[in-house]
C-alpha atoms as a PDB file:
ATOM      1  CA  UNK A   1      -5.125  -4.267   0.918  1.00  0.00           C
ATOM      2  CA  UNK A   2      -8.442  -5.964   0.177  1.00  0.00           C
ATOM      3  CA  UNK A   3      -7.194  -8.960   0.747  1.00  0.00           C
ATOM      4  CA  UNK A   4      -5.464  -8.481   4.030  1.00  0.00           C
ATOM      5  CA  UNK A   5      -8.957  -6.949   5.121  1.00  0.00           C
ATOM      6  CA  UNK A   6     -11.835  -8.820   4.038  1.00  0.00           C
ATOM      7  CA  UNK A   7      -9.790 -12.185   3.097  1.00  0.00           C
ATOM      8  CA  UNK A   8     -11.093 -12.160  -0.215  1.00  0.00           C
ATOM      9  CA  UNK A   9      -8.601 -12.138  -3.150  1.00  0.00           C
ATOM     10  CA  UNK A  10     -11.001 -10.295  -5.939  1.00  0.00           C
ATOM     11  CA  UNK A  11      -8.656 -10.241  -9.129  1.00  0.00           C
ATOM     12  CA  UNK A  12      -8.529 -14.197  -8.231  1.00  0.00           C
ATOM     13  CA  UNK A  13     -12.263 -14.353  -7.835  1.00  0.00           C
ATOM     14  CA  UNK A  14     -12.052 -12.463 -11.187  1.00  0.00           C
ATOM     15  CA  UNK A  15     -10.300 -14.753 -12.946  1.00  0.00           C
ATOM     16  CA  UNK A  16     -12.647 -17.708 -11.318  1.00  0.00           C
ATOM     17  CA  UNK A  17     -15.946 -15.780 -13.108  1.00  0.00           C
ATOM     18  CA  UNK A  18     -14.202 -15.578 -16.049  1.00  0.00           C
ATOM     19  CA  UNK A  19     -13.051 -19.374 -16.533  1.00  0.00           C
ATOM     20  CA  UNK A  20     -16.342 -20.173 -15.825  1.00  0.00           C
ATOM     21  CA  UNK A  21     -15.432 -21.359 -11.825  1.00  0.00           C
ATOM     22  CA  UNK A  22     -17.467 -21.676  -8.974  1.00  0.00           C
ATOM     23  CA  UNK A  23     -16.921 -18.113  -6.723  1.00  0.00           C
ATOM     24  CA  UNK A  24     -15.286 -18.273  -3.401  1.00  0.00           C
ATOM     25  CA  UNK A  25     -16.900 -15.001  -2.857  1.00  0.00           C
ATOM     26  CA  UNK A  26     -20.820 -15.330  -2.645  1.00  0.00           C
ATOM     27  CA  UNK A  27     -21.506 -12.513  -0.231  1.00  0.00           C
ATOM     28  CA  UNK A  28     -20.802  -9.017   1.131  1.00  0.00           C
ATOM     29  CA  UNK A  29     -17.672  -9.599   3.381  1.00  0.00           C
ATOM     30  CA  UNK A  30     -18.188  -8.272   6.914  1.00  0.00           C
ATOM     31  CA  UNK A  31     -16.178  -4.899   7.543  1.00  0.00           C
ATOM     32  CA  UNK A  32     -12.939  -5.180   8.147  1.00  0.00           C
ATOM     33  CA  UNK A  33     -11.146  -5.563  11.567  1.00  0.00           C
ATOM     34  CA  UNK A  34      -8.843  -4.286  11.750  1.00  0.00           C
ATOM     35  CA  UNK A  35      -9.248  -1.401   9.676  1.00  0.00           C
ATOM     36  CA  UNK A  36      -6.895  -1.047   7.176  1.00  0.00           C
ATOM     37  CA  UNK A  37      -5.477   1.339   3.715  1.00  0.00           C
ATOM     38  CA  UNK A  38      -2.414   1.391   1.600  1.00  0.00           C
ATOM     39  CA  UNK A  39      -0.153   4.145   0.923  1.00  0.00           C
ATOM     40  CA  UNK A  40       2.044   3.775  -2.192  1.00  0.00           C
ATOM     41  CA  UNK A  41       4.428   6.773  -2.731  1.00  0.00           C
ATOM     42  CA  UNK A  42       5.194   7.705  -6.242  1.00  0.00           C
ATOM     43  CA  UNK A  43       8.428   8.398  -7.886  1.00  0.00           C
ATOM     44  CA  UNK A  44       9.554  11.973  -9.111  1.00  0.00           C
ATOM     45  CA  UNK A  45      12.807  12.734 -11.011  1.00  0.00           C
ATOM     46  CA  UNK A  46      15.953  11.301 -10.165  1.00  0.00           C
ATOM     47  CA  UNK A  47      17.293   8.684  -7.480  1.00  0.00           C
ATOM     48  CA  UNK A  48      15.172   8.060  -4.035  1.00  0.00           C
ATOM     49  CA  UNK A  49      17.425   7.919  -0.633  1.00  0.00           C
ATOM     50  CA  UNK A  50      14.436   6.225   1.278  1.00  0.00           C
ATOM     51  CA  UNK A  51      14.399   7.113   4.902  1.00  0.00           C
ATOM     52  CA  UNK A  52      16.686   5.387   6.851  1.00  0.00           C
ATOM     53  CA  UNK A  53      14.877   3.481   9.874  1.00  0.00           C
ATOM     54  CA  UNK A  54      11.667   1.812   9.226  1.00  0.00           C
ATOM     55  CA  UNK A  55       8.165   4.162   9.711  1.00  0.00           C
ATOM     56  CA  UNK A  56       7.512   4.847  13.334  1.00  0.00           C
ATOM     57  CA  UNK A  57       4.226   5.121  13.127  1.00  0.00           C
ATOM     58  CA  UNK A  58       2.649   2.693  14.597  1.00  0.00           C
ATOM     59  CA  UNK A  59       0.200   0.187  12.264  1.00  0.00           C
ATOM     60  CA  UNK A  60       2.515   0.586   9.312  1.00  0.00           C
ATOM     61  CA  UNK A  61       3.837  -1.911   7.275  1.00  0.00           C
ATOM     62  CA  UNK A  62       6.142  -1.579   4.126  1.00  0.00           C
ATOM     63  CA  UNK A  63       5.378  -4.611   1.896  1.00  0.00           C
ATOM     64  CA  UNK A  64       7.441  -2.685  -1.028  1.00  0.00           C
ATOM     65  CA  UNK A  65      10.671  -1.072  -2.072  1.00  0.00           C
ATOM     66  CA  UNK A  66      12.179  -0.212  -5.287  1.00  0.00           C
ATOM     67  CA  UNK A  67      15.991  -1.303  -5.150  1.00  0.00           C
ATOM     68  CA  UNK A  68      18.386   1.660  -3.950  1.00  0.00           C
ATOM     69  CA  UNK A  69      19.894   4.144  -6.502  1.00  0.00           C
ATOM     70  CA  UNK A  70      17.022   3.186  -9.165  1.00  0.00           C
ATOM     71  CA  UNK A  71      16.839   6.530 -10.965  1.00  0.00           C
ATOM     72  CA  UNK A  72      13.684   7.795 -12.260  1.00  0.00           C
ATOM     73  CA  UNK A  73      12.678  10.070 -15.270  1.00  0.00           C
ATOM     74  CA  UNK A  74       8.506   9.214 -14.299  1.00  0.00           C
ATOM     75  CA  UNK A  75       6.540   6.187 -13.673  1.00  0.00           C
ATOM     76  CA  UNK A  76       7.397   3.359 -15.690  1.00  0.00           C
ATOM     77  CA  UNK A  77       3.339   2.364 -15.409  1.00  0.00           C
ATOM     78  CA  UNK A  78       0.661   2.403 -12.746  1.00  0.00           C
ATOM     79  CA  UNK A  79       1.530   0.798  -9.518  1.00  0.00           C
ATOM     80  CA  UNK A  80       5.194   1.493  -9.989  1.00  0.00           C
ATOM     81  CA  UNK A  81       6.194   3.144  -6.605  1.00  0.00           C
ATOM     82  CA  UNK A  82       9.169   3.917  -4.846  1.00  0.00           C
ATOM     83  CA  UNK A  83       7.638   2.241  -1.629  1.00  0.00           C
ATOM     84  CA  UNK A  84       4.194   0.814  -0.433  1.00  0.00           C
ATOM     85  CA  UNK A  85       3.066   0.685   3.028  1.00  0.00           C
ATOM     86  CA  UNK A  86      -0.207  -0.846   4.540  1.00  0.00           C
ATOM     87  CA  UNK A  87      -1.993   1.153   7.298  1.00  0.00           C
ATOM     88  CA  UNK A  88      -3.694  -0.566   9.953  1.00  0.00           C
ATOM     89  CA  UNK A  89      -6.086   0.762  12.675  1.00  0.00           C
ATOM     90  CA  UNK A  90      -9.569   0.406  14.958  1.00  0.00           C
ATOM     91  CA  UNK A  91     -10.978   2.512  12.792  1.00  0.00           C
ATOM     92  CA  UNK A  92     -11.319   4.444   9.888  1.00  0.00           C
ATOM     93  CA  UNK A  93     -10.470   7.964  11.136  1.00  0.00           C
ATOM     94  CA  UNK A  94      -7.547   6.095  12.815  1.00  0.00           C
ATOM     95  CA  UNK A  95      -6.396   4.392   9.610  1.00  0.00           C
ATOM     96  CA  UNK A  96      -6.590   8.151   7.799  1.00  0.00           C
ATOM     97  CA  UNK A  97      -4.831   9.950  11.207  1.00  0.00           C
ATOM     98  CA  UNK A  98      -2.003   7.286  10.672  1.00  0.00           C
ATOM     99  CA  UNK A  99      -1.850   7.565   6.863  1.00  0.00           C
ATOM    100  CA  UNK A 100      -1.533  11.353   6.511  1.00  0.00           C
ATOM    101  CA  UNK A 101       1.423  10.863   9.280  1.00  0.00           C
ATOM    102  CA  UNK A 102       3.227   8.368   7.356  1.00  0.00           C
ATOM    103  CA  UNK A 103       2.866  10.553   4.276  1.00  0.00           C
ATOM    104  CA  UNK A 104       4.342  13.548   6.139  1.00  0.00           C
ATOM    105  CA  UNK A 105       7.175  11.013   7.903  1.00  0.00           C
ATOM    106  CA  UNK A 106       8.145  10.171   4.501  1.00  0.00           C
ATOM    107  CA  UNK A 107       8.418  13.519   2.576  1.00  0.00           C
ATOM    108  CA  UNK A 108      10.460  14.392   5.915  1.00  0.00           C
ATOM    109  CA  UNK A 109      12.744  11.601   5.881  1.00  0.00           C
ATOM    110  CA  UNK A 110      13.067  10.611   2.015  1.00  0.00           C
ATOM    111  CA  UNK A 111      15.667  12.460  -0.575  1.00  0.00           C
ATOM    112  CA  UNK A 112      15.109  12.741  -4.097  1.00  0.00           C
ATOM    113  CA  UNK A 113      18.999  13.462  -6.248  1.00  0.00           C
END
């Protein structure tokens, strides 16, 4: 998401400190535009049916999905999610308006066996 909205890759600029590189980063990015946020929805016991039809709300993007009929007991380890989105918007209270109504499309539209 950081990426996608500042341009700047920072676990590559990381890596770039740490070997001693010259940093492709050497200032405060401007804010973003458009605004943007991730939403990465967790898994709980047993097998996800992920909604159907891709998210209708508009600015949403899923970049992520764990392969059908997967079953789960918990997380295998951080970052593990069913499905990740990335929320887009003019601004911030936009980006949060549009996040909190893909979180309620999918805990409409998902099943969990």
């Amino acid at each position: 998401t950081y990426r996608r909205a500042f341009g700047v890759d920072l676990a590559l600029e990381s890596l770039r400190g740490q070997a001693g590189l010259a940093l492709n980063l050497t200032r405060q990015p401007q804010a973003p535009d458009p605004y943007s946020g991730q939403v990465e929805f967790t898994p709980r016991l047993g097998v996800c049916r992920p909604p159907a039809e891709p998210s209708p709300i508009r600015g949403t993007t899923q970049v992520s999905q764990m392969p059908p009929g997967k079953s789960f007991a918990t997380a295998p380890k951080a970052g593990d999610g069913v499905a990740c989105y990335t929320v887009e918007g003019d601004s911030s209270p936009q980006v949060r308006e549009r996040i909190t109504s893909l979180i309620d499309w999918w805990a409409s539209e998902a099943v969990w066996v």
